[in-house]
C-alpha atoms as a PDB file:
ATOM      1  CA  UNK A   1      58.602  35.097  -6.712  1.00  0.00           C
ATOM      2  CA  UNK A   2      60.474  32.081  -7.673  1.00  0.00           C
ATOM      3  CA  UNK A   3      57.956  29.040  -9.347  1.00  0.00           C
ATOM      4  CA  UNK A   4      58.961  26.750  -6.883  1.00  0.00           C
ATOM      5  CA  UNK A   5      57.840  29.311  -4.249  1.00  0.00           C
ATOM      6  CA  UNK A   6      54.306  29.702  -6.119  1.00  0.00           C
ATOM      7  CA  UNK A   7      53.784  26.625  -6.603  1.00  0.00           C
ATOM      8  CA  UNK A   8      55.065  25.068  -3.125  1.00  0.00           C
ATOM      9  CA  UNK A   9      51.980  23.518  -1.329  1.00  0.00           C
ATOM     10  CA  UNK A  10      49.879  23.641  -4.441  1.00  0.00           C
ATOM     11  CA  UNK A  11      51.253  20.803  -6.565  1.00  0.00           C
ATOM     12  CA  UNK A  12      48.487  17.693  -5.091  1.00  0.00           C
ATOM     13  CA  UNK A  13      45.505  20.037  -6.521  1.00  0.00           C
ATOM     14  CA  UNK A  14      47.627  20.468  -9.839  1.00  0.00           C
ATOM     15  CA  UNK A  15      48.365  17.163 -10.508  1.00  0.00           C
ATOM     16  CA  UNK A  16      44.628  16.477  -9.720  1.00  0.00           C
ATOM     17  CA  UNK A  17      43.557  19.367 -11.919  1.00  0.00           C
ATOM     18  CA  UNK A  18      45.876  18.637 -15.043  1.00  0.00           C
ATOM     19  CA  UNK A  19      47.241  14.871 -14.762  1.00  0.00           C
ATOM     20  CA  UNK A  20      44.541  13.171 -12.642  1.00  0.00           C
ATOM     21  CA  UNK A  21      41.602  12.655  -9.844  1.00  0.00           C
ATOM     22  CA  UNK A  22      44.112  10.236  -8.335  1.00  0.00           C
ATOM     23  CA  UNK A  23      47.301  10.478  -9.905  1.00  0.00           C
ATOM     24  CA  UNK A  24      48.347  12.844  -6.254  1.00  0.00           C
ATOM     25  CA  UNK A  25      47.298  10.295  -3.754  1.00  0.00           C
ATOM     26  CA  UNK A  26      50.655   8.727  -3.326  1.00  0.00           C
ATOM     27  CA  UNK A  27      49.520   5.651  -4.829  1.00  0.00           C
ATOM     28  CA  UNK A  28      50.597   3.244  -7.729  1.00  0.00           C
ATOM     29  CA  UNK A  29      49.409   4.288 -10.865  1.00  0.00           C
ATOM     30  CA  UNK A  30      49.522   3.719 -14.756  1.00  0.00           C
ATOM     31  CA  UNK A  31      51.879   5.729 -16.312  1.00  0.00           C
ATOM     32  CA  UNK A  32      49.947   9.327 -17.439  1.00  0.00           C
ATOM     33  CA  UNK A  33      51.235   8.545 -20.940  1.00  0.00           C
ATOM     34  CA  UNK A  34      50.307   5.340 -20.927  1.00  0.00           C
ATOM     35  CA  UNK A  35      53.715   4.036 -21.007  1.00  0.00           C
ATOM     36  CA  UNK A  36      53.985   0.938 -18.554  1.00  0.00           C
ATOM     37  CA  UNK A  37      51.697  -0.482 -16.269  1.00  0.00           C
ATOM     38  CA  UNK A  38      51.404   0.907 -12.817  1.00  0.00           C
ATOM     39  CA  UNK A  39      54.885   2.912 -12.809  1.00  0.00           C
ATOM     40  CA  UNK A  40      54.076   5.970 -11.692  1.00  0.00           C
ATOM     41  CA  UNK A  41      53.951   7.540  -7.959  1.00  0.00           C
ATOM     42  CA  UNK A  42      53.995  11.260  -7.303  1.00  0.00           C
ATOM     43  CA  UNK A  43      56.118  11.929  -4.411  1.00  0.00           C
ATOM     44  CA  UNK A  44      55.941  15.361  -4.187  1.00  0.00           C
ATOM     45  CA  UNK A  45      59.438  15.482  -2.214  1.00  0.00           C
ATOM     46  CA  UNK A  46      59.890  19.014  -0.829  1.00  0.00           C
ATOM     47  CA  UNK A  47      56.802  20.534  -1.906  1.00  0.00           C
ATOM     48  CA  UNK A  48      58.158  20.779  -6.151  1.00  0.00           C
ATOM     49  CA  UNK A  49      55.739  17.934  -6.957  1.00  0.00           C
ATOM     50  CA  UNK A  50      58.036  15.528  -7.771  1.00  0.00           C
ATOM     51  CA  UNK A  51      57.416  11.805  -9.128  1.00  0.00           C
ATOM     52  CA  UNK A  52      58.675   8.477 -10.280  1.00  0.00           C
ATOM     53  CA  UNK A  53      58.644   6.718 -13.324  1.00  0.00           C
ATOM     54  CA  UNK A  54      59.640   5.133 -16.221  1.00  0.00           C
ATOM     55  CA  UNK A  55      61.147   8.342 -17.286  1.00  0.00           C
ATOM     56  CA  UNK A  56      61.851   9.467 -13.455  1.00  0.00           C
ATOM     57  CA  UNK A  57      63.833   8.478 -10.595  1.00  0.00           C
ATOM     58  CA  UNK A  58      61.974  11.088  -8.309  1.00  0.00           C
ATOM     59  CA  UNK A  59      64.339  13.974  -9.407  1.00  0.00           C
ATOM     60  CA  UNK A  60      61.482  15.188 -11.819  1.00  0.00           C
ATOM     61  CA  UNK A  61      59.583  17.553 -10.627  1.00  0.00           C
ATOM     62  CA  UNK A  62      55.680  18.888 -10.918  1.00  0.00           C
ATOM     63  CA  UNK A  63      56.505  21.093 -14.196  1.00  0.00           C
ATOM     64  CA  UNK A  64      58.767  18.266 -15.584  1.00  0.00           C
ATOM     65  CA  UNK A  65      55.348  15.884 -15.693  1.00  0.00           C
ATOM     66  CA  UNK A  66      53.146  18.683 -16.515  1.00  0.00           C
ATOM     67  CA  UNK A  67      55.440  19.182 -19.848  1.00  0.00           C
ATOM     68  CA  UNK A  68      56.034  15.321 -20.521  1.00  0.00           C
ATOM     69  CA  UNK A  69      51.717  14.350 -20.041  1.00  0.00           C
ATOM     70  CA  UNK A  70      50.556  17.781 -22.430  1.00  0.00           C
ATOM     71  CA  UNK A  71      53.769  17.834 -24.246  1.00  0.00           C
ATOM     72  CA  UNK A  72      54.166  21.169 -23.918  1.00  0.00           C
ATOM     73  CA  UNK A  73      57.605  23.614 -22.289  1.00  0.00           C
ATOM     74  CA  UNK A  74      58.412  25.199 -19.742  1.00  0.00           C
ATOM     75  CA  UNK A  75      56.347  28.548 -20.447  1.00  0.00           C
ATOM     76  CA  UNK A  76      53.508  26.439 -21.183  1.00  0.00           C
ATOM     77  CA  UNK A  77      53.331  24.312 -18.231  1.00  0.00           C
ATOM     78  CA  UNK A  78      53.663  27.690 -16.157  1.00  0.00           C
ATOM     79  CA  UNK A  79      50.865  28.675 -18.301  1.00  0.00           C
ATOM     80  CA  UNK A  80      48.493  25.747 -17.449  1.00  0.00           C
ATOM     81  CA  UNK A  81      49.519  25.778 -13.417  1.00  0.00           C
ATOM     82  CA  UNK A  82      48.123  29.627 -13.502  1.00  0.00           C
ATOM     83  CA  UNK A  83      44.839  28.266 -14.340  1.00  0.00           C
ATOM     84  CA  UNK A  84      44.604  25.979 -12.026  1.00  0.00           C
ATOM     85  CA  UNK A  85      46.214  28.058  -8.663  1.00  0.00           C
ATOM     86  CA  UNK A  86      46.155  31.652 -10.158  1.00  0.00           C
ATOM     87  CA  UNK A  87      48.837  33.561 -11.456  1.00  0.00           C
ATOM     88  CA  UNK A  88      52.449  34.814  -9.737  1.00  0.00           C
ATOM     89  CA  UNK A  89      52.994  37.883  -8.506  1.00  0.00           C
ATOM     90  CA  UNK A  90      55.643  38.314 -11.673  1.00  0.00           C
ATOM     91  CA  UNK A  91      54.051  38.034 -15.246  1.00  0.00           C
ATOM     92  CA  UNK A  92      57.070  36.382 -16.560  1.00  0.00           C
ATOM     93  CA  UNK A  93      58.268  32.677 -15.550  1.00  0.00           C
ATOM     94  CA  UNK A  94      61.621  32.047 -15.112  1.00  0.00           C
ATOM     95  CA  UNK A  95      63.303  28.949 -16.471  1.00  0.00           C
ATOM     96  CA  UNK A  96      66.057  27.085 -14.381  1.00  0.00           C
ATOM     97  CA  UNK A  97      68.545  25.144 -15.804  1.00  0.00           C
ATOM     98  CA  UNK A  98      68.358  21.561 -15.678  1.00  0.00           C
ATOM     99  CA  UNK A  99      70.840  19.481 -14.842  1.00  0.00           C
ATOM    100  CA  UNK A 100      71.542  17.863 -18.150  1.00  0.00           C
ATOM    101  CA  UNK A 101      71.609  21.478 -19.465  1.00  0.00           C
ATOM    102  CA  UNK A 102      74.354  21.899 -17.016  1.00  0.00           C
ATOM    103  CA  UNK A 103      75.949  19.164 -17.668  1.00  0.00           C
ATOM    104  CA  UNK A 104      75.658  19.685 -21.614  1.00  0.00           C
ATOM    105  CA  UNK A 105      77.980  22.712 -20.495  1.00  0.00           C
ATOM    106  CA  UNK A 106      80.413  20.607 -18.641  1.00  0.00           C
ATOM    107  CA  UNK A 107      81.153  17.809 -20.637  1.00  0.00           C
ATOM    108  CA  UNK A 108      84.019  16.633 -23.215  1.00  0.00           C
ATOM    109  CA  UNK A 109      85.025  14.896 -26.134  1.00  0.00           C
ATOM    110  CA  UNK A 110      87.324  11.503 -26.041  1.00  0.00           C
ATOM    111  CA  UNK A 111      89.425  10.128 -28.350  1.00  0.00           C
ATOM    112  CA  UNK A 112      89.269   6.519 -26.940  1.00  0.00           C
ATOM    113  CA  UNK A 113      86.748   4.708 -23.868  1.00  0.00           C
ATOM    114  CA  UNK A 114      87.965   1.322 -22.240  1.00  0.00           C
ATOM    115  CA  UNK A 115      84.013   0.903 -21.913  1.00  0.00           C
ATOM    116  CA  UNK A 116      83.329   0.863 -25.550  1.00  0.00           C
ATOM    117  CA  UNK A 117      86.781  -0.948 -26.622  1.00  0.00           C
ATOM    118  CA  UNK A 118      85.474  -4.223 -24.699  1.00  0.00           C
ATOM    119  CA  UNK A 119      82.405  -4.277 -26.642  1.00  0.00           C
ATOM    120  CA  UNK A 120      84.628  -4.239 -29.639  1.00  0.00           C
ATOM    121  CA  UNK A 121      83.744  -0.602 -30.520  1.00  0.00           C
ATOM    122  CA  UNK A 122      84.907   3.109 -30.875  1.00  0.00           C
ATOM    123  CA  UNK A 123      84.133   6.579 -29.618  1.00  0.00           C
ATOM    124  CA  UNK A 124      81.266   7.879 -31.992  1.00  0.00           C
ATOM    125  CA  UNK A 125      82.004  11.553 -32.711  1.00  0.00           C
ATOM    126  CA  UNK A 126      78.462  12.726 -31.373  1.00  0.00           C
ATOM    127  CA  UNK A 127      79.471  11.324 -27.706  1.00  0.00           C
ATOM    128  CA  UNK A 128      80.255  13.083 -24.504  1.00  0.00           C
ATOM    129  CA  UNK A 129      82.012  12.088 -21.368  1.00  0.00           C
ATOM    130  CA  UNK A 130      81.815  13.692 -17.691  1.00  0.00           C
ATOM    131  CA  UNK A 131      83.605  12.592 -14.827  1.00  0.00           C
ATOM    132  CA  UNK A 132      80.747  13.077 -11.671  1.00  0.00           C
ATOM    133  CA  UNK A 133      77.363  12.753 -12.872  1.00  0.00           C
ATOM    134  CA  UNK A 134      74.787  12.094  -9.996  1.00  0.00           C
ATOM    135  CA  UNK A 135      72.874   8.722  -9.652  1.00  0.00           C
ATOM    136  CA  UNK A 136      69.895   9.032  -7.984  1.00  0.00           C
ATOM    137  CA  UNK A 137      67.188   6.183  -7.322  1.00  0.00           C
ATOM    138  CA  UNK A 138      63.804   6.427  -4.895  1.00  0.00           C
ATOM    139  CA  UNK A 139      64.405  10.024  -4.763  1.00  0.00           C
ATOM    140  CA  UNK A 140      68.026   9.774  -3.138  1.00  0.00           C
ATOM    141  CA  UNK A 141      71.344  10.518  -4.313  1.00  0.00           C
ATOM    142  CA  UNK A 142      73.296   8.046  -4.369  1.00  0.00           C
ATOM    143  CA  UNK A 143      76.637   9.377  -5.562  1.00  0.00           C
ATOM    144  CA  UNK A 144      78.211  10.081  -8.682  1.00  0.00           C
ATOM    145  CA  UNK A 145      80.351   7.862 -11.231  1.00  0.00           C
ATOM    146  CA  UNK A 146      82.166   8.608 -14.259  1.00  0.00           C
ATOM    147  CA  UNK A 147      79.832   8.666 -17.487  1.00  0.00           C
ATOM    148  CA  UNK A 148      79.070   8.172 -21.063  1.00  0.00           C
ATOM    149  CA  UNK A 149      76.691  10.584 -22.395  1.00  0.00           C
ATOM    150  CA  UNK A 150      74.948  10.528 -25.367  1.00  0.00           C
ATOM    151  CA  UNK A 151      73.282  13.799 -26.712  1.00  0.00           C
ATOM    152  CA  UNK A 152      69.277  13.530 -27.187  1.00  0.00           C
ATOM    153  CA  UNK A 153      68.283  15.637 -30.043  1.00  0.00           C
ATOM    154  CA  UNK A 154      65.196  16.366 -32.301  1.00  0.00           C
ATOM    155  CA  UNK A 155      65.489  18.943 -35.581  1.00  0.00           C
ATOM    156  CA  UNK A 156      69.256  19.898 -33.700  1.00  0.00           C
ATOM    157  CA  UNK A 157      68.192  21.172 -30.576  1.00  0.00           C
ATOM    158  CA  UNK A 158      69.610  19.297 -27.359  1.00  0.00           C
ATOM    159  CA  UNK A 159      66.704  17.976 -24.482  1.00  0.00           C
ATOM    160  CA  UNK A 160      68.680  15.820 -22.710  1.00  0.00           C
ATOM    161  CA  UNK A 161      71.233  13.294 -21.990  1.00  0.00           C
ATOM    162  CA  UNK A 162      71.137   9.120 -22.178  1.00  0.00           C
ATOM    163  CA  UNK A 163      73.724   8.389 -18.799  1.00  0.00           C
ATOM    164  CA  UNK A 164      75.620   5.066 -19.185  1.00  0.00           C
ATOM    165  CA  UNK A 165      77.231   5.123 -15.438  1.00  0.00           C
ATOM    166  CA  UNK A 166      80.966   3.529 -15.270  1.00  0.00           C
ATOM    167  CA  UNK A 167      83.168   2.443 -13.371  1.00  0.00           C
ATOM    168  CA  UNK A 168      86.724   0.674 -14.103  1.00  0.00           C
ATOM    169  CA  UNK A 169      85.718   0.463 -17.416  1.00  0.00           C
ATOM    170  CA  UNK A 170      82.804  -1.311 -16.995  1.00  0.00           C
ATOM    171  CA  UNK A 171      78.736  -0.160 -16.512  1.00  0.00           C
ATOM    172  CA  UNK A 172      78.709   0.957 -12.758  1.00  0.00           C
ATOM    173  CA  UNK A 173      77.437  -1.212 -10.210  1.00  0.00           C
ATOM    174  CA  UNK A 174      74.355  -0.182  -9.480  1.00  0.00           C
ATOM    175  CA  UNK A 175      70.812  -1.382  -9.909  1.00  0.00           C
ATOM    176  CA  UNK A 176      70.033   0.914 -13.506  1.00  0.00           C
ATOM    177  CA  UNK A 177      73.362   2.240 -15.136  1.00  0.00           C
ATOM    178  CA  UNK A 178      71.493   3.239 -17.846  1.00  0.00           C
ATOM    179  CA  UNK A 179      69.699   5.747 -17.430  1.00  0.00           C
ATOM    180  CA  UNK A 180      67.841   8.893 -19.142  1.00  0.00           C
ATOM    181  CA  UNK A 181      67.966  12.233 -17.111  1.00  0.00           C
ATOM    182  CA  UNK A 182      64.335  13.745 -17.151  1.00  0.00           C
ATOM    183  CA  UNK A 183      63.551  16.166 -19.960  1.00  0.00           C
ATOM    184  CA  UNK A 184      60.420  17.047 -22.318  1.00  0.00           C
ATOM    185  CA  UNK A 185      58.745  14.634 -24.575  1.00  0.00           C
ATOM    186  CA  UNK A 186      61.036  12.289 -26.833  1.00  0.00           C
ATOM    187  CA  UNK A 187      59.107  11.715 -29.481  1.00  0.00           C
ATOM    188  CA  UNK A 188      61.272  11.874 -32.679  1.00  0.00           C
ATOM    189  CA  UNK A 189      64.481  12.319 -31.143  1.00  0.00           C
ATOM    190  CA  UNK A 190      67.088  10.383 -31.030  1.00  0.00           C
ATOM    191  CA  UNK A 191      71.020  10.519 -30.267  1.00  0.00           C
ATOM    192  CA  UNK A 192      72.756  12.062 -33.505  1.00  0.00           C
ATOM    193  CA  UNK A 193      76.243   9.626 -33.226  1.00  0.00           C
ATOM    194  CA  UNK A 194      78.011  10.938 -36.851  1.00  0.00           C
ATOM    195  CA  UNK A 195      76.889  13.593 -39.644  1.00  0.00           C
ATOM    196  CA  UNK A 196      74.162  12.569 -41.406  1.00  0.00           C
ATOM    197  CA  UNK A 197      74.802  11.607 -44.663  1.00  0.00           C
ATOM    198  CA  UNK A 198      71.347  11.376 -47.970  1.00  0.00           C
ATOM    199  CA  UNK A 199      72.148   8.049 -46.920  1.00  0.00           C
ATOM    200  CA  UNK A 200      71.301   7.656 -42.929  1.00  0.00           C
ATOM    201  CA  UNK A 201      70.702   4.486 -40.281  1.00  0.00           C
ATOM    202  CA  UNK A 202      68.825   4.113 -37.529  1.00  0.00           C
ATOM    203  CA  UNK A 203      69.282   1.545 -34.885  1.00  0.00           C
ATOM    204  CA  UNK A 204      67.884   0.985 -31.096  1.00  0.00           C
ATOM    205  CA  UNK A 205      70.766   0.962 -28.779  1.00  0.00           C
ATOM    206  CA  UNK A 206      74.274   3.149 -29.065  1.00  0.00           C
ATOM    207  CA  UNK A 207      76.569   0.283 -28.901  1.00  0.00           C
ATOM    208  CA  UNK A 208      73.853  -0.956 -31.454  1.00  0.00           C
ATOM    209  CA  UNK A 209      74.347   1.942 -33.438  1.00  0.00           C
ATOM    210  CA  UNK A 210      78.045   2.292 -33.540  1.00  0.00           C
ATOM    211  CA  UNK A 211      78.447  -1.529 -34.768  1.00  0.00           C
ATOM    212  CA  UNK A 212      75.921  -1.103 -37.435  1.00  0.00           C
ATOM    213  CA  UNK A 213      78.449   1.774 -38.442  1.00  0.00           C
ATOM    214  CA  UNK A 214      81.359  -0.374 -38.348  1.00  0.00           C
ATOM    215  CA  UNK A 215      79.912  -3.381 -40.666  1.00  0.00           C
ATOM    216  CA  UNK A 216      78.254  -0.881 -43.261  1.00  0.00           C
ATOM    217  CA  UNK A 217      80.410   2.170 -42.786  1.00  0.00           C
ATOM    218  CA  UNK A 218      77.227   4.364 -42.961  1.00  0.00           C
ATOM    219  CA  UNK A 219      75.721   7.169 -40.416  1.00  0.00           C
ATOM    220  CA  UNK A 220      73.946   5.360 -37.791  1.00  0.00           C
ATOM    221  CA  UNK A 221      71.805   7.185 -35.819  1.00  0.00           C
ATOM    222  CA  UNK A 222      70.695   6.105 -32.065  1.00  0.00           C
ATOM    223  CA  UNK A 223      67.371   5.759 -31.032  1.00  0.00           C
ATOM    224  CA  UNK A 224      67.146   4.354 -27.412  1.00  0.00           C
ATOM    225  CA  UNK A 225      64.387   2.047 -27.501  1.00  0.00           C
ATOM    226  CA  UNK A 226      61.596   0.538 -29.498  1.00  0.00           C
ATOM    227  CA  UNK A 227      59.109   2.873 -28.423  1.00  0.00           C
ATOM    228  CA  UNK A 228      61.891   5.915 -30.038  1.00  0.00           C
ATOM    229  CA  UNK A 229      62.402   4.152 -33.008  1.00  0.00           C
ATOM    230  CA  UNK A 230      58.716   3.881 -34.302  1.00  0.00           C
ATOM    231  CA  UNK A 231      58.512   7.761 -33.840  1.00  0.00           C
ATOM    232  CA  UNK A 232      61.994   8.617 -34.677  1.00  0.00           C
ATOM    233  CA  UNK A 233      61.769  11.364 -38.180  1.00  0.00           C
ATOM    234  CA  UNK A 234      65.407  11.750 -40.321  1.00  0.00           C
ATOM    235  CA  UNK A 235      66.492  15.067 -40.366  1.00  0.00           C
ATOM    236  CA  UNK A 236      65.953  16.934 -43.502  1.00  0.00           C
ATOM    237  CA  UNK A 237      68.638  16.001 -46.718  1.00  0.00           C
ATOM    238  CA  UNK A 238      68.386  12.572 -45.887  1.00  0.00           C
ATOM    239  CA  UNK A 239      66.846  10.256 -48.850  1.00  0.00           C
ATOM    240  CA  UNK A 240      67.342   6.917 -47.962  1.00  0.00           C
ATOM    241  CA  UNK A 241      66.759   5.087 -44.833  1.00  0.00           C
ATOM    242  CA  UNK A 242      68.754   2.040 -43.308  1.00  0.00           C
ATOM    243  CA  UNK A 243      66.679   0.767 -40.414  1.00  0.00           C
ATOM    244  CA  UNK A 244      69.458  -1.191 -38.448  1.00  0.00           C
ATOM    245  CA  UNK A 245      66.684  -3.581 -36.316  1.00  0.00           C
ATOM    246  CA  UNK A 246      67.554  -5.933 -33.477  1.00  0.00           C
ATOM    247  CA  UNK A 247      66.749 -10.011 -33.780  1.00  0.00           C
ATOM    248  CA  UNK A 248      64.508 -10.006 -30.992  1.00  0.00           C
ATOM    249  CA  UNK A 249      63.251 -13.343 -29.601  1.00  0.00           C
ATOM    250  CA  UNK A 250      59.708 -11.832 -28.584  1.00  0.00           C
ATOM    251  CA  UNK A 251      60.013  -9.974 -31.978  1.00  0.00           C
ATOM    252  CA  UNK A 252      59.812  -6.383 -30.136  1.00  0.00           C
ATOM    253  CA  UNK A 253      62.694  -5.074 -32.181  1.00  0.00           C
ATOM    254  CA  UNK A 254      61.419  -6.486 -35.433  1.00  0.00           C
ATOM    255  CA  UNK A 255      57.833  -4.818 -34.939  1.00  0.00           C
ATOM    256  CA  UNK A 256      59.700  -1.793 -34.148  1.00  0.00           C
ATOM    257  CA  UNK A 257      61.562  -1.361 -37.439  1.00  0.00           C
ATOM    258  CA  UNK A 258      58.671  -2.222 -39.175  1.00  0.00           C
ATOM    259  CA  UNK A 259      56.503   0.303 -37.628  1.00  0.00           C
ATOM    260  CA  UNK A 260      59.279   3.365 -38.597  1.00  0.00           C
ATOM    261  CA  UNK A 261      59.499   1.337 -42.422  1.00  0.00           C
ATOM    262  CA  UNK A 262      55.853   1.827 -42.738  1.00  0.00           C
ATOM    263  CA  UNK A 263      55.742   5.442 -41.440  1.00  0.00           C
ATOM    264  CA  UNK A 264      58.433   6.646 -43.522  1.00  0.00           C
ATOM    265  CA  UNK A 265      56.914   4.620 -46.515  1.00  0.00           C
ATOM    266  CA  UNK A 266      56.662   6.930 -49.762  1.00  0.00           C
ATOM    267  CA  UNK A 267      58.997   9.831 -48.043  1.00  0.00           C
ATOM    268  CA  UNK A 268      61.757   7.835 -48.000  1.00  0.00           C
ATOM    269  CA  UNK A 269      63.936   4.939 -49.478  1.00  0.00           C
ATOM    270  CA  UNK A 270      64.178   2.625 -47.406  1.00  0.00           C
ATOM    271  CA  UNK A 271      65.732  -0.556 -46.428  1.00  0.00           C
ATOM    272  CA  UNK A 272      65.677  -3.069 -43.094  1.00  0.00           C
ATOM    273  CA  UNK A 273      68.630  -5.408 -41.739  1.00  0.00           C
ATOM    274  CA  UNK A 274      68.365  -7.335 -38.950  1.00  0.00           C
ATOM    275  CA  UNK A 275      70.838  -9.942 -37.750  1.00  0.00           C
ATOM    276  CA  UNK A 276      70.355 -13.719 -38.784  1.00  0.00           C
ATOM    277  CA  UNK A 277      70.254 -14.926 -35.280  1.00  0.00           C
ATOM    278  CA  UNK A 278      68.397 -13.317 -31.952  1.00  0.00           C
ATOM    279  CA  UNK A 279      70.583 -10.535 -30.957  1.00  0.00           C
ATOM    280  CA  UNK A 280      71.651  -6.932 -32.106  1.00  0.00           C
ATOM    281  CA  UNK A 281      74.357  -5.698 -34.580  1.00  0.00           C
ATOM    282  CA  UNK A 282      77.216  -5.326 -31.374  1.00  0.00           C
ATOM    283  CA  UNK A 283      76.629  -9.298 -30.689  1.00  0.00           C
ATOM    284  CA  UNK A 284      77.240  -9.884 -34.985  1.00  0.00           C
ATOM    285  CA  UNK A 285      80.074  -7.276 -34.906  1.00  0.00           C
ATOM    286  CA  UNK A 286      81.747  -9.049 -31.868  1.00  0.00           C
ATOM    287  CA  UNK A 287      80.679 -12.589 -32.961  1.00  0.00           C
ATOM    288  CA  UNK A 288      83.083 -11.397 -36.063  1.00  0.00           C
ATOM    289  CA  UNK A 289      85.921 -11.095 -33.533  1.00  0.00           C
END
C-alpha cells in the first residue's frame, strides 16, 4: 500500500491529532510554526492533505507539514501518522521523490545569465538553471518558465531549491517569481554560492550575496531571508565570519545580522558590513556602475 493510499481520507483527523484542534477546518489560521500571522489553510486537495502557506503554494502535502511543524523526515512523519490512524499494511514507508529532488537531477550549470548581467552581476558557481520548472499558486498550475535555481543546503546535504522564475531575461511575470519549493525545516541552511574559504560571508539575498563577493572578493554565502540568517551555522573549517547585512529602513536586516553576530559570538571571528545608505550590497555594487 502506497502512503498516499493509507493515508487518503484520514488526513483532517491527523492534522487535528498532530498540528491542531482547528488547524483542518478549512479556515485561516496562524502559521503552525508561528511564522506569519494567519497564513495558513489546509486544503487537503485530493485527499494528500495538502496546505498553503508561507512556505506552500498548496503543492505541499499532509507529510510535508507534518515534517516542517515537528521537524522531523519522512520516516518520522510516517512514524507519527501510524499513531494517530494505525499502521500500513507494509512495515516499511516508501519515500517519493520530490520535485526539487527531481529537478536537482535535471538541472545545469551556466557560464553566463542575461538575468544576473542586468543587475550588474555574474553566475555564482553554486547556481543551477532549468528550462520548465512549474509555477503553481492557490493549488493550480499555472505553467512553467525558465529558472534560476539556487541549491538549499545544511552540513552538504541538498533539501531544496530557491526558484527565481524568468522570462526574457527578466523575473517572470507573475504574482511571486520568487519562490521556495516545499521541503523540510530550513533552519541553518542556506544556499552554498562558492567554496568556503576559513574566511566565509553571509548575506540575505543571492544577488545580495554575489555583490558582496564582487566588492570584497570573499565566499559569500546566501541565506534567503532574515529569519535564515539568524539561524544560519558556517560549515566546519571556517574561522572568521563576514556578516554581509542589508541597510534596512525598518532595521529588519540590521537586527538580523546582529542576531547571527551574537550567536556565533566566542566560536567565531567575526565582523558586520552593512551599506551606508538603506539598501543591500547589489544597490552599492550597481550604484558603483
Amino acid at each position: 500500500m502506497k502512503a498516499s493510499e493509507w493515508t487518503a481520507g484520514r488526513w483532517p483527523e491527523i492534522v487535528e491529532a498532530l498540528v491542531g484542534a482547528d488547524y483542518a477546518d478549512g479556515k485561516h489560521h496562524a502559521c503552525p510554526k508561528g511564522d506569519g500571522k494567519d497564513c495558513f489553510r489546509f486544503s487537503d486537495v485530493n485527499d494528500k492533505g495538502n496546505f498553503f502557506c508561507r512556505c506552500s503554494d498548496g503543492s505541499s502535502d499532509g507529510f510535508d507539514l507534518i515534517q516542517c511543524v515537528h521537524n522531523t523526515d519522512f520516516a518520522g512523519a510516517a512514524k507519527m501518522v501510524e499513531e494517530v490512524i494505525g499502521p500500513r499494511d507494509r512495515g516499511k514507508i516508501e519515500r517519493t521523490e520530490t520535485y526539487a529532488e527531481r529537478l536537482f537531477s535535471e538541472a545545469v550549470t551556466a557560464p553566463r545569465s542575461r538575468y544576473l548581467e542586468s543587475r550588474g552581476l555574474i553566475v555564482a558557481p553554486g547556481l543551477r538553471w532549468h528550462p520548465e520548472v512549474e509555477y503553481w499558486t492557490d493549488g493550480q498550475r499555472v505553467g512553467t518558465y525558465p529558472a534560476m535555481l539556487a541549491p538549499v543546503t545544511r552540513n552538504g546535504k541538498f533539501l531544496t531549491f530557491h526558484v527565481t522564475y524568468l522570462q526574457d531575461g527578466h523575473k517572470a511575470p507573475v504574482e511571486t517569481p520568487r519562490k521556495l519549493l516545499p521541503g523540510p525545516s530550513l533552519k541553518g541552511a542556506s544556499v552554498e554560492l562558492y567554496p568556503a574559504d576559513t574566511t566565509l560571508g553571509v548575506a540575505e539575498g543571492i544577488e545580495t550575496a554575489i555583490a558582496a563577493h564582487l566588492l570584497s572578493d570573499l565566499p559569500v554565502w546566501a541565506a534567503l531571508n532574515t529569519s535564515l540568517l539568524k539561524s544560519w551555522q558556517p560549515p566546519e573549517g571556517v574561522e572568521r565570519v563576514i556578516i554581509f547585512g542589508d541597510h534596512d529602513a525598518n532595521c529588519a536586516g540590521q537586527a538580523a545580522a546582529y542576531h547571527l553576530a551574537h550567536r556565533l559570538h566566542g566560536s567565531h571571528e567575526i565582523e558586520i558590513r552593512f551599506p551606508d545608505q538603506v539598501g543591500d550590497w547589489n544597490d552599492v555594487l550597481r550604484g558603483k556602475g
